[in-house]
N, C-alpha and C. Protein backbone atom coordinates (compact mmCIF):
# COMPACT_ATOMS: atom_id res chain seq x y z
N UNK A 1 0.85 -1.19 0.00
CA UNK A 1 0.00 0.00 0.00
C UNK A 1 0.89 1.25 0.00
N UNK A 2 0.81 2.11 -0.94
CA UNK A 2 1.10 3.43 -0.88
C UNK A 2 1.47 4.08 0.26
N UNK A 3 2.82 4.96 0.36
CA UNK A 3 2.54 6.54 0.98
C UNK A 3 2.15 7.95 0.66
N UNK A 4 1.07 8.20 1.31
CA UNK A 4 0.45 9.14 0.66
C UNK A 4 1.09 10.89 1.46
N UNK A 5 1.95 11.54 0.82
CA UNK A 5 2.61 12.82 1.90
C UNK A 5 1.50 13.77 1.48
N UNK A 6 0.65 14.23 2.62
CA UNK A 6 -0.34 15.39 2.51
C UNK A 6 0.13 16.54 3.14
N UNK A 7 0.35 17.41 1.63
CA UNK A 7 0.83 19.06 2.28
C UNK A 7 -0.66 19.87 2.33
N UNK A 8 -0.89 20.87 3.19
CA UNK A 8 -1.75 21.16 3.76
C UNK A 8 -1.20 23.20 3.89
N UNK A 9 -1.62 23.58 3.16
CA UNK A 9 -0.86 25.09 2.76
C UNK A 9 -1.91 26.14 3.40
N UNK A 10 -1.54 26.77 4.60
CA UNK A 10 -2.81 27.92 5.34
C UNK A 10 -2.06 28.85 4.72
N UNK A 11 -2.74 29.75 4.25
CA UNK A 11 -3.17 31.14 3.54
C UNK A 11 -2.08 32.54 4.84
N UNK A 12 -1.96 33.28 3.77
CA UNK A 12 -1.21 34.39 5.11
C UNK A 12 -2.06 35.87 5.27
N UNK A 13 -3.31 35.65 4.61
CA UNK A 13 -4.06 36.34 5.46
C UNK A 13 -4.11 36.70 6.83
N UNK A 14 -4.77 37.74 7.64
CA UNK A 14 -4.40 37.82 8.65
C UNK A 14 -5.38 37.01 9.30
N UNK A 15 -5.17 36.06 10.43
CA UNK A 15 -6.12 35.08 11.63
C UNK A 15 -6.57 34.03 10.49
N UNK A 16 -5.73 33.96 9.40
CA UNK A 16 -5.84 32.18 8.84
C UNK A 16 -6.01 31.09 9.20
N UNK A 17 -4.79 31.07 10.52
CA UNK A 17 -4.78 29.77 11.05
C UNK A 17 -6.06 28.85 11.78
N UNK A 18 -6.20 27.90 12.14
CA UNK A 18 -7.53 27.20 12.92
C UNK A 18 -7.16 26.20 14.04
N UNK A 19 -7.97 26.33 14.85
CA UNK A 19 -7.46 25.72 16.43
C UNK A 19 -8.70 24.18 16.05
N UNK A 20 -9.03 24.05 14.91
CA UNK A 20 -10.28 22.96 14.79
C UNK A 20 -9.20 21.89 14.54
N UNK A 21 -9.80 20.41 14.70
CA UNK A 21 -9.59 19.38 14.37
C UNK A 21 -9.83 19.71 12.46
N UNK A 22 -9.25 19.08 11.86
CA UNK A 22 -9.69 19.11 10.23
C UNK A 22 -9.38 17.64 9.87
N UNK A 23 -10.40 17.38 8.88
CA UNK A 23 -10.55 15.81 8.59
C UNK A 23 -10.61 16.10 6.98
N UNK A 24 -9.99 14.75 5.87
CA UNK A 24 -9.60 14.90 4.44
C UNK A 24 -10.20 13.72 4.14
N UNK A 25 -11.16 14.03 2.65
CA UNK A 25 -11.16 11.96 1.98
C UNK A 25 -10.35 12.41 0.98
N UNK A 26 -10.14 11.49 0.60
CA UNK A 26 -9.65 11.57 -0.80
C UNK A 26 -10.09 10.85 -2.29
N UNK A 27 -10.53 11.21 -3.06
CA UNK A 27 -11.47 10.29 -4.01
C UNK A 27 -10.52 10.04 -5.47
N UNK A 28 -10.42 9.20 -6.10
CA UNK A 28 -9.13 8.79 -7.26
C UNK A 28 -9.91 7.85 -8.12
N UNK A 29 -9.43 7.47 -8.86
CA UNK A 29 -10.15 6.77 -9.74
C UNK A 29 -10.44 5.37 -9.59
N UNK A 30 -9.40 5.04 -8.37
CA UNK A 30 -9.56 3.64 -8.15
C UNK A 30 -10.40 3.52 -6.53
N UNK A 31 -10.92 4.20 -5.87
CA UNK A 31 -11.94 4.48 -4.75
C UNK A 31 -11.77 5.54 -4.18
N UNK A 32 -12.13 5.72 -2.93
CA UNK A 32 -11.63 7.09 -2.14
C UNK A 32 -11.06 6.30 -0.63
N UNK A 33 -10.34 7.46 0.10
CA UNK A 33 -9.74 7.14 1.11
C UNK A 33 -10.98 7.11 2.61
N UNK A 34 -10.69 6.62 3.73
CA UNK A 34 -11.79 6.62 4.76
C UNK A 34 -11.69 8.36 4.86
N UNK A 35 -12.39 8.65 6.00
CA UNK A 35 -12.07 10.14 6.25
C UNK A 35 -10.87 10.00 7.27
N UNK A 36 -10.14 10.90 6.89
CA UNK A 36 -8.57 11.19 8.02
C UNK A 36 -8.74 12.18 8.65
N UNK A 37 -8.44 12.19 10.23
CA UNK A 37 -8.23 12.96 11.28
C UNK A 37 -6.52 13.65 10.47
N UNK A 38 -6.81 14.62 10.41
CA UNK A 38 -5.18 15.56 9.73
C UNK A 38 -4.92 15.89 11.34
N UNK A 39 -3.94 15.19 11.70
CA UNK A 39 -3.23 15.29 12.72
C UNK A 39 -1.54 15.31 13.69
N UNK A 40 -0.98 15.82 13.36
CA UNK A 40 0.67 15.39 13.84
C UNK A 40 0.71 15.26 15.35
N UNK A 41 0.11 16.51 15.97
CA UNK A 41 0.89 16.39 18.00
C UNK A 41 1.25 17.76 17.54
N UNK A 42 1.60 18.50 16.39
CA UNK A 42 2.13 19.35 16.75
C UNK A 42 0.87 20.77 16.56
N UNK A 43 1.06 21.94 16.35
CA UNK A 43 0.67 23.21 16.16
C UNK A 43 0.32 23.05 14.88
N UNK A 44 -0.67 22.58 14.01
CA UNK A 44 -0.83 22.38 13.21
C UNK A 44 -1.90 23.68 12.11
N UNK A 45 -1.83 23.92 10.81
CA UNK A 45 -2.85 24.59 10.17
C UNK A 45 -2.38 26.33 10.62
N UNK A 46 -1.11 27.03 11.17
CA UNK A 46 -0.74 28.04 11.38
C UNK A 46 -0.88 29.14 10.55
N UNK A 47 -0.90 30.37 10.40
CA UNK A 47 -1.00 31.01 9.56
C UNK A 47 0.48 30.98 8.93
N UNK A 48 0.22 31.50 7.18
CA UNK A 48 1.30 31.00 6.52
C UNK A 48 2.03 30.07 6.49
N UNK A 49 1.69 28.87 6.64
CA UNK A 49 2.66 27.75 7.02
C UNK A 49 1.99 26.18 6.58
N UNK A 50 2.88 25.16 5.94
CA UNK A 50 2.45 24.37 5.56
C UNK A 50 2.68 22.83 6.48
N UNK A 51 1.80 22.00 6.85
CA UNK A 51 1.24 21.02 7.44
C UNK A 51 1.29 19.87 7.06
N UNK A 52 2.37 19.02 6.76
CA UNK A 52 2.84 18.03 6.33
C UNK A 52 2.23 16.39 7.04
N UNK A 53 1.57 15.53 6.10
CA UNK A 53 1.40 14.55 7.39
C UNK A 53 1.48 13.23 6.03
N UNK A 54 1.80 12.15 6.78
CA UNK A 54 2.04 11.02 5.89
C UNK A 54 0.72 10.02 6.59
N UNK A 55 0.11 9.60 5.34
CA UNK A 55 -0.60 8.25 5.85
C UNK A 55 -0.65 7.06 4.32
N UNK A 56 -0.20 5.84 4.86
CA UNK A 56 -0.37 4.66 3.74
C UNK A 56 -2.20 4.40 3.99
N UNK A 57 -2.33 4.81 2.70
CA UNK A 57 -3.61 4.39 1.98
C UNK A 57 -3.82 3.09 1.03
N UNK A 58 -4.82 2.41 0.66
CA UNK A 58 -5.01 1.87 -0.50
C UNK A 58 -4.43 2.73 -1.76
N UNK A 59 -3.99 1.83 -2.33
CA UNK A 59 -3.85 2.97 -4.01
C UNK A 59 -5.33 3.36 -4.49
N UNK A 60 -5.30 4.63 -4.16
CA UNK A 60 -6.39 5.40 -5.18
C UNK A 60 -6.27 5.74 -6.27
N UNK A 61 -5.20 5.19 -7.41
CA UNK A 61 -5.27 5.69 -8.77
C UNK A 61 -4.87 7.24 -8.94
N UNK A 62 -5.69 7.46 -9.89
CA UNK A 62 -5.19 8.81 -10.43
C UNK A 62 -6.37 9.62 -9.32
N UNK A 63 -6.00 10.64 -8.45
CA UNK A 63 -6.73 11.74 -7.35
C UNK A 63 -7.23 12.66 -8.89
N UNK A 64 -8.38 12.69 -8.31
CA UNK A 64 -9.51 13.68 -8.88
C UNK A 64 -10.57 14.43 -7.97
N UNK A 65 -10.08 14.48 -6.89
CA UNK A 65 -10.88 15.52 -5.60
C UNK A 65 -10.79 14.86 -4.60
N UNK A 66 -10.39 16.15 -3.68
CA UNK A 66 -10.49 16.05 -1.93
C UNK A 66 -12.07 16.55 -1.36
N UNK A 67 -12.31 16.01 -0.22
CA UNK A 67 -13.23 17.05 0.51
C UNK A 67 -12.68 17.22 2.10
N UNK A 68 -12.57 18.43 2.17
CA UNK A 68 -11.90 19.24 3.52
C UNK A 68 -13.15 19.86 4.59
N UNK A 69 -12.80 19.48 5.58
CA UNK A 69 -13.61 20.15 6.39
C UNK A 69 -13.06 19.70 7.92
N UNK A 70 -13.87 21.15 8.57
CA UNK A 70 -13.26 21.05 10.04
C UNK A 70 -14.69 21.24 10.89
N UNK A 71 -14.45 21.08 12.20
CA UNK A 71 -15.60 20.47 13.25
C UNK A 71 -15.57 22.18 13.45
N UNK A 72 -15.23 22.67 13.54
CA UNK A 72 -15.26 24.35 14.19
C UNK A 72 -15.40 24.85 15.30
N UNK A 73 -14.70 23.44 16.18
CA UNK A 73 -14.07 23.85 17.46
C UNK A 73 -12.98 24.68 17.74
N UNK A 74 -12.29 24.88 19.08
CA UNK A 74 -11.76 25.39 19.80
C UNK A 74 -11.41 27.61 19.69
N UNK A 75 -10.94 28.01 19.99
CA UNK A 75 -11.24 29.29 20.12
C UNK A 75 -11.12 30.18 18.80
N UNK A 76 -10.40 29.55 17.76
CA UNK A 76 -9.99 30.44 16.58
C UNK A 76 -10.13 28.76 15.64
N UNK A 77 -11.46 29.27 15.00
CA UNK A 77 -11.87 27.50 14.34
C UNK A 77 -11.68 28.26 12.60
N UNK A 78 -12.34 29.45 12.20
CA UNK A 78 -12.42 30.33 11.32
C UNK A 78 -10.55 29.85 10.63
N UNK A 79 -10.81 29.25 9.25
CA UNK A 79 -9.01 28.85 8.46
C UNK A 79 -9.39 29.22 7.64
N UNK A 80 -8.58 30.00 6.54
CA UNK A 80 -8.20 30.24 5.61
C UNK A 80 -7.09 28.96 4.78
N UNK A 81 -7.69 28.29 3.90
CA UNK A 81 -7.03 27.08 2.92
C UNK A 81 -6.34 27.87 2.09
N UNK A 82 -5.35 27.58 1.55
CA UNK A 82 -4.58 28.23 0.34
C UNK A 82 -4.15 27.01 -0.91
N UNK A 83 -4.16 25.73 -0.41
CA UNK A 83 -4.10 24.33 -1.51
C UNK A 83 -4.14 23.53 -0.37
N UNK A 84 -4.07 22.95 -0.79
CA UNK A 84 -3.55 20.80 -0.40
C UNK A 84 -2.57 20.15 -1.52
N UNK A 85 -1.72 20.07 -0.96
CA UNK A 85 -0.69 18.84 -2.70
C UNK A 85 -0.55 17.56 -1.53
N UNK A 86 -1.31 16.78 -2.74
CA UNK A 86 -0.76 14.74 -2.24
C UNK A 86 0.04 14.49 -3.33
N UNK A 87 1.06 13.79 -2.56
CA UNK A 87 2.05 13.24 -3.42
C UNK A 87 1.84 11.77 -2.77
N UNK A 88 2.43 10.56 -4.13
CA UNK A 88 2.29 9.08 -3.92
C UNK A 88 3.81 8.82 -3.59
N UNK A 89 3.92 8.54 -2.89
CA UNK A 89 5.39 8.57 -2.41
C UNK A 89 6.49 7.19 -3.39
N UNK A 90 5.63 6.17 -3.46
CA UNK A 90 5.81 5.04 -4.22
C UNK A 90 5.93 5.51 -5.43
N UNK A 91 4.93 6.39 -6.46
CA UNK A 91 4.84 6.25 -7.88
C UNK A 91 5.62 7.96 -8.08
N UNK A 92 5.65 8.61 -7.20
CA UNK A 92 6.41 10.19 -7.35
C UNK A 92 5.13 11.01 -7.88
N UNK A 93 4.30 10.57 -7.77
CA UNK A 93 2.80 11.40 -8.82
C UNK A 93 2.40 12.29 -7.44
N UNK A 94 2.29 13.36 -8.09
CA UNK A 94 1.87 14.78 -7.19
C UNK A 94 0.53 14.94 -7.40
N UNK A 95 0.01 15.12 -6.95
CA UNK A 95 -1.77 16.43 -7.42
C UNK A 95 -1.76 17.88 -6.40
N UNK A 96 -2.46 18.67 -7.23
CA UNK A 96 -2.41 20.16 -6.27
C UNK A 96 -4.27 20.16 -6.27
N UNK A 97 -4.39 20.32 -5.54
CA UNK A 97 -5.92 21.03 -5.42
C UNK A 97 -6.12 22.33 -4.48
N UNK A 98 -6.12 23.39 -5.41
CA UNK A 98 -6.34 24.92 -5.05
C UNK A 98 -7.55 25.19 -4.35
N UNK A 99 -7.66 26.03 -3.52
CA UNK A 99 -8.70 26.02 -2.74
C UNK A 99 -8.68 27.78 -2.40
N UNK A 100 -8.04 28.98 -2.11
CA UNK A 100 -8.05 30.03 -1.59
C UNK A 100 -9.50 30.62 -1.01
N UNK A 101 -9.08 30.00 -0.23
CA UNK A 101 -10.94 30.33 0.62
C UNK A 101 -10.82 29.99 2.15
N UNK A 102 -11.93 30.97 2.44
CA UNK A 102 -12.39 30.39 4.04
C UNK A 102 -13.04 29.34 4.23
N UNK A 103 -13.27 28.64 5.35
CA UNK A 103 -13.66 27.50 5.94
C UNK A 103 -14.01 28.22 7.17
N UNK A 104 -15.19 28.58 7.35
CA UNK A 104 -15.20 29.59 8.14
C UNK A 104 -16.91 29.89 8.27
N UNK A 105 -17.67 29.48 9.41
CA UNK A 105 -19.45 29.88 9.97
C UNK A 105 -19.01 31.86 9.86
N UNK A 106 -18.27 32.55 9.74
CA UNK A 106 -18.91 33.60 9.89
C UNK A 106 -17.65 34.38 8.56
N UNK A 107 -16.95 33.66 7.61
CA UNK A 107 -16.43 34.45 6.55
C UNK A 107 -16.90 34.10 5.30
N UNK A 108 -16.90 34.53 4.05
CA UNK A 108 -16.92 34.50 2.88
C UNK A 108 -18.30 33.99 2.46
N UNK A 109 -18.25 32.59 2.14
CA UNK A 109 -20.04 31.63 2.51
C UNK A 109 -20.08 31.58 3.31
N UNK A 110 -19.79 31.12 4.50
CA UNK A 110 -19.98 30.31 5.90
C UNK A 110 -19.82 29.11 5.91
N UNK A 111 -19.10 28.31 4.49
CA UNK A 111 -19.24 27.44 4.59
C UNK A 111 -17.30 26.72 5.11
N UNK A 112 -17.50 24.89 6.38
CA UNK A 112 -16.54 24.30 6.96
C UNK A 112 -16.37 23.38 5.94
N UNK A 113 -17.10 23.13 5.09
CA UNK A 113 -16.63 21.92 4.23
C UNK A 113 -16.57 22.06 3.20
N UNK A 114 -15.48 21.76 2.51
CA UNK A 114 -15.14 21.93 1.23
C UNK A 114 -15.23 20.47 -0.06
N UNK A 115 -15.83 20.74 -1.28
CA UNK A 115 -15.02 19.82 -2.21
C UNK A 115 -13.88 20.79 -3.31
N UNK A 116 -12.87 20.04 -3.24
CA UNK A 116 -11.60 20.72 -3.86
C UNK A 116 -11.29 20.17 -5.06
N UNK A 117 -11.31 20.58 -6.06
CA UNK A 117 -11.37 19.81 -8.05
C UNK A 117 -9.58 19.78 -8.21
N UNK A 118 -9.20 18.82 -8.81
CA UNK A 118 -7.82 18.80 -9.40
C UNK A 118 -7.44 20.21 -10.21
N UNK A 119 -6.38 20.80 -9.95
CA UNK A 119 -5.65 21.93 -10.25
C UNK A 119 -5.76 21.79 -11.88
């Protein structure tokens, strides 16, 4: 089974960052992934700063959309997304999916969940 490296790119707007849990599927041509807790231990989703996390998946084939979304807990839940890039660590195949938007109950839509289209 695959390694899948998920970069995770917050925006440098000002109060980008998000204190929420954020969860990713991933959908490819050959199924989609369960939903993932995006999680390290560390300070994760900061403003300007990118969020690196590895998980072995099934091979999903060729990625043709993410869906992103966060629970919109803790005191500063309101993120600004700027992309996501998965790379297959096994086959070297990258995808970017652009996103420059809030995730956010009180910015832009209001809307926490995203679907994100191949770059």
């Amino acid at each position: 089974m695959p390694e899948y490296r998920i970069q995770v790119v917050t925006g440098k707007v000002e109060s980008a960052g998000t204190d929420a849990n954020v969860y990713l599927t991933i959908y490819g041509s050959a199924g989609s992934s369960e939903e993932i807790h995006l999680e390290s231990g560390g300070d994760d989703f900061e403003r300007a700063c990118v969020s690196n996390f590895v998980h072995t998946l099934r091979d999903l084939g060729d990625l043709r959309k993410v869906r992103i979304r966060h629970d919109n807990t803790g005191g500063w839940p309101g993120w600004f997304l700027e992309r996501i890039v998965i790379r297959n660590e096994d086959s070297d195949q990258e995808w970017s999916f652009p996103c420059s938007l809030w995730l956010s109950t009180d910015e832009h839509d209001e809307q926490i969940d995203r679907i994100l289209d191949l770059a």
